[in-house]
Protein backbone atom coordinates (compact mmCIF):
# COMPACT_ATOMS: atom_id res chain seq x y z
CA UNK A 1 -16.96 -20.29 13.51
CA UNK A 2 -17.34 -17.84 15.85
CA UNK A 3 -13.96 -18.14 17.94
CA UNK A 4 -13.02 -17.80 14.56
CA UNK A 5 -14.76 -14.32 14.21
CA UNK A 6 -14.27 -13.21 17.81
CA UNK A 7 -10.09 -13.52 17.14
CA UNK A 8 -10.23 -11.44 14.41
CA UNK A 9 -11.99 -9.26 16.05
CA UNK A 10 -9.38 -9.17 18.87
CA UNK A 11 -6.77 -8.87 16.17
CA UNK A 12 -8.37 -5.65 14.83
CA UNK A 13 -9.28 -4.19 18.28
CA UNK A 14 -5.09 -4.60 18.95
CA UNK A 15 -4.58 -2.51 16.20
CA UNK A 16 -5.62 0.72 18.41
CA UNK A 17 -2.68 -0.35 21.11
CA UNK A 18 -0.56 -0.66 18.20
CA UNK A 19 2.92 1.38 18.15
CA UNK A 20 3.59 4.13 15.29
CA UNK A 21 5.34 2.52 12.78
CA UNK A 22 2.25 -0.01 12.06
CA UNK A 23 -0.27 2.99 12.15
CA UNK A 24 1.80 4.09 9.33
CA UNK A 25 1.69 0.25 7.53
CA UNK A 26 -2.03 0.74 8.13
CA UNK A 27 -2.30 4.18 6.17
CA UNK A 28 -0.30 2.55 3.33
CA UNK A 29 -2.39 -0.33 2.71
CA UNK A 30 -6.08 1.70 3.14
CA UNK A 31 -4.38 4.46 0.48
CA UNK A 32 -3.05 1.87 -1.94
CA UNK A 33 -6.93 -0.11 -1.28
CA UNK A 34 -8.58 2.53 -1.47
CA UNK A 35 -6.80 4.32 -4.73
CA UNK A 36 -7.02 0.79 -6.43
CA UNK A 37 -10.74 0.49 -6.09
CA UNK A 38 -11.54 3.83 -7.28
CA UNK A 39 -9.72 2.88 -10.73
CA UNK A 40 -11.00 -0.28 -10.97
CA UNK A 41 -15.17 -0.10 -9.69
CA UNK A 42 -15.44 3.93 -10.47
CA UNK A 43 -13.95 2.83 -13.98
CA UNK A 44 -11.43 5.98 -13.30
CA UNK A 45 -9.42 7.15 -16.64
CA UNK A 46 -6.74 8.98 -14.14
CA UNK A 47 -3.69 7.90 -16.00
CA UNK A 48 -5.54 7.00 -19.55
CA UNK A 49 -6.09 10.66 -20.23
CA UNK A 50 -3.70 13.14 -22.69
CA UNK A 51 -1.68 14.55 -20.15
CA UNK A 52 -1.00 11.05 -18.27
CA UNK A 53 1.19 9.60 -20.97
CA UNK A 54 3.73 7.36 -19.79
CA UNK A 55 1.96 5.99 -16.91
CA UNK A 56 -0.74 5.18 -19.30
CA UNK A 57 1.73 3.68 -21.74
CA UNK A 58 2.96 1.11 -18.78
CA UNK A 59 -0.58 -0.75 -17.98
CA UNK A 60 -4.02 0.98 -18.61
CA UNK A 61 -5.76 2.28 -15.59
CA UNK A 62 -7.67 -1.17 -14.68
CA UNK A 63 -4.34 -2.89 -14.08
CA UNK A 64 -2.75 0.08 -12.00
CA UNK A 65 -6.25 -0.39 -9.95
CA UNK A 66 -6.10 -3.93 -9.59
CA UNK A 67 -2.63 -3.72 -8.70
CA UNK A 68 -2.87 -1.39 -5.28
CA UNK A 69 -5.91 -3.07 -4.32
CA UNK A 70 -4.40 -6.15 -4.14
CA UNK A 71 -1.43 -4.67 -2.68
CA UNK A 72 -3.53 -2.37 0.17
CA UNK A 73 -5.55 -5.70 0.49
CA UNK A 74 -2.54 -7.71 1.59
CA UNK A 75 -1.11 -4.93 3.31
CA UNK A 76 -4.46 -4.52 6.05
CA UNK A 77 -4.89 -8.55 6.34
CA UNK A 78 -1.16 -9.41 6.52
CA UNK A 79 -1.28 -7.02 9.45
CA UNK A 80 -4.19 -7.75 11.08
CA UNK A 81 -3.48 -11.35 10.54
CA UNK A 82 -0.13 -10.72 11.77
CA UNK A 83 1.97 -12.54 8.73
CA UNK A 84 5.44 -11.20 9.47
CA UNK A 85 6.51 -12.95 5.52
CA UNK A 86 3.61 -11.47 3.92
CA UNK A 87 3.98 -8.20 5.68
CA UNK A 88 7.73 -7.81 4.54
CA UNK A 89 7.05 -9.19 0.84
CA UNK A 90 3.52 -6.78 0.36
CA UNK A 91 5.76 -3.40 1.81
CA UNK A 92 8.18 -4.50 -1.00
CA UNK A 93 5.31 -4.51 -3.31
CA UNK A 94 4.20 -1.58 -2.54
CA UNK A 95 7.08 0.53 -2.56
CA UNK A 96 8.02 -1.15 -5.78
CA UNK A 97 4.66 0.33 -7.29
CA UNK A 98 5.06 3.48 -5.60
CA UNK A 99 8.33 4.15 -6.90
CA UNK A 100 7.59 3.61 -10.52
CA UNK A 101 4.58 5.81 -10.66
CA UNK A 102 6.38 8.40 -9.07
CA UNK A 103 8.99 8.35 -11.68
CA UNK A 104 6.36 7.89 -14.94
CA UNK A 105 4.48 10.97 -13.05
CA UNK A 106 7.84 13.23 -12.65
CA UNK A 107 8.46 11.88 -16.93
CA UNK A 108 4.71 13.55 -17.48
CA UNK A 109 5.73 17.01 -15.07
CA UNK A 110 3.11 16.30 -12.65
CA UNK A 111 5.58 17.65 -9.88
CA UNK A 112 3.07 19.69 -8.17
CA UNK A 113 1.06 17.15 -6.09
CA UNK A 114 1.06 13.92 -8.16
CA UNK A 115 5.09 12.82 -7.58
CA UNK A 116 5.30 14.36 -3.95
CA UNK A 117 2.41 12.18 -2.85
CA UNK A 118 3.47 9.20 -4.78
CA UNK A 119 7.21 9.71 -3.76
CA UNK A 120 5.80 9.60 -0.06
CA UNK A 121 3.97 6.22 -0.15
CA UNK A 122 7.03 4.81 -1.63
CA UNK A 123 9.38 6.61 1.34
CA UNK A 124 6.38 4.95 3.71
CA UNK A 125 6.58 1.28 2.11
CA UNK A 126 10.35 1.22 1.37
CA UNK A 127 10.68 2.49 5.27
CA UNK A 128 8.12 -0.18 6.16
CA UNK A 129 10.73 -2.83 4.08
CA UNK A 130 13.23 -2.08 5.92
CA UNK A 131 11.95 -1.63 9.60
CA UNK A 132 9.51 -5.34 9.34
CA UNK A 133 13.31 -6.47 7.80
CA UNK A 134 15.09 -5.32 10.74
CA UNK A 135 16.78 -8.31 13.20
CA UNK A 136 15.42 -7.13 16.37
CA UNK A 137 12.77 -5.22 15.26
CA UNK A 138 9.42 -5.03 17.50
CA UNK A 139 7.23 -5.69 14.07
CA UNK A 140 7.97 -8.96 14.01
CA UNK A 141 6.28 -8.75 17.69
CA UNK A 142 2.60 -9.35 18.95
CA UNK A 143 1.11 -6.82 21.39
């Protein structure tokens, strides 16, 4: 049990010798975690209200919650784990989430804050896609 422990912990310390690109896989996932747990556990009615139509239409607030905390989850574990398949297929998730609340916000004319931020987790994740996709890339790597 505890060389168990004491390689995770390894795995996490790695993360600080880590190169750019997976600092920014690491933002992603906390974001999407931590987004998805305030709806869900703060019981959050951010896209249930009246000016929050369409996005409320698609799922109630609950599901949107669950959604990008499982996401973020499998983002920070897949990378800390180091799950090159699970990686790839949880950046896809995400930018598959982020992309279609971005567009239900810019249908509601939240274009002030709500779609820029949105539209730049989903530039992050689809980015992320692409780069853990990449032949040669140094994220399929260990440091």
């Amino acid at each position: 049990m505890s060389s168990t422990l004491t390689a995770v912990v390894d795995r996490i310390i790695d993360l600080v010798y880590r190169r750019d690109f997976e600092y920014a896989e690491l933002q992603g996932g906390w974001v999407a975690l931590l987004w998805g747990l305030w709806l869900v556990v703060a019981r959050a009615r951010a896209f249930t209200d009246d000016g929050w139509t369409h996005v409320g239409q698609v799922a109630p607030d609950g599901v949107w919650g669950l959604a990008l905390a499982l996401i973020g989850l499998g983002q920070l574990v897949s990378l800390v784990m180091r799950r090159y398949r699970c990686r790839r297929i949880f950046a896809l998730a995400a930018a598959m989430v982020w992309a279609a609340m971005a567009v239900l916000l810019g249908m509601d004319k939240f274009y002030r804050l709500a779609v820029p931020s949105a539209g730049m987790f989903f530039v992050g994740a689809a980015w992320g896609y692409l780069r853990i996709g990449m032949p040669h890339s140094d994220a399929r790597k260990s440091p």
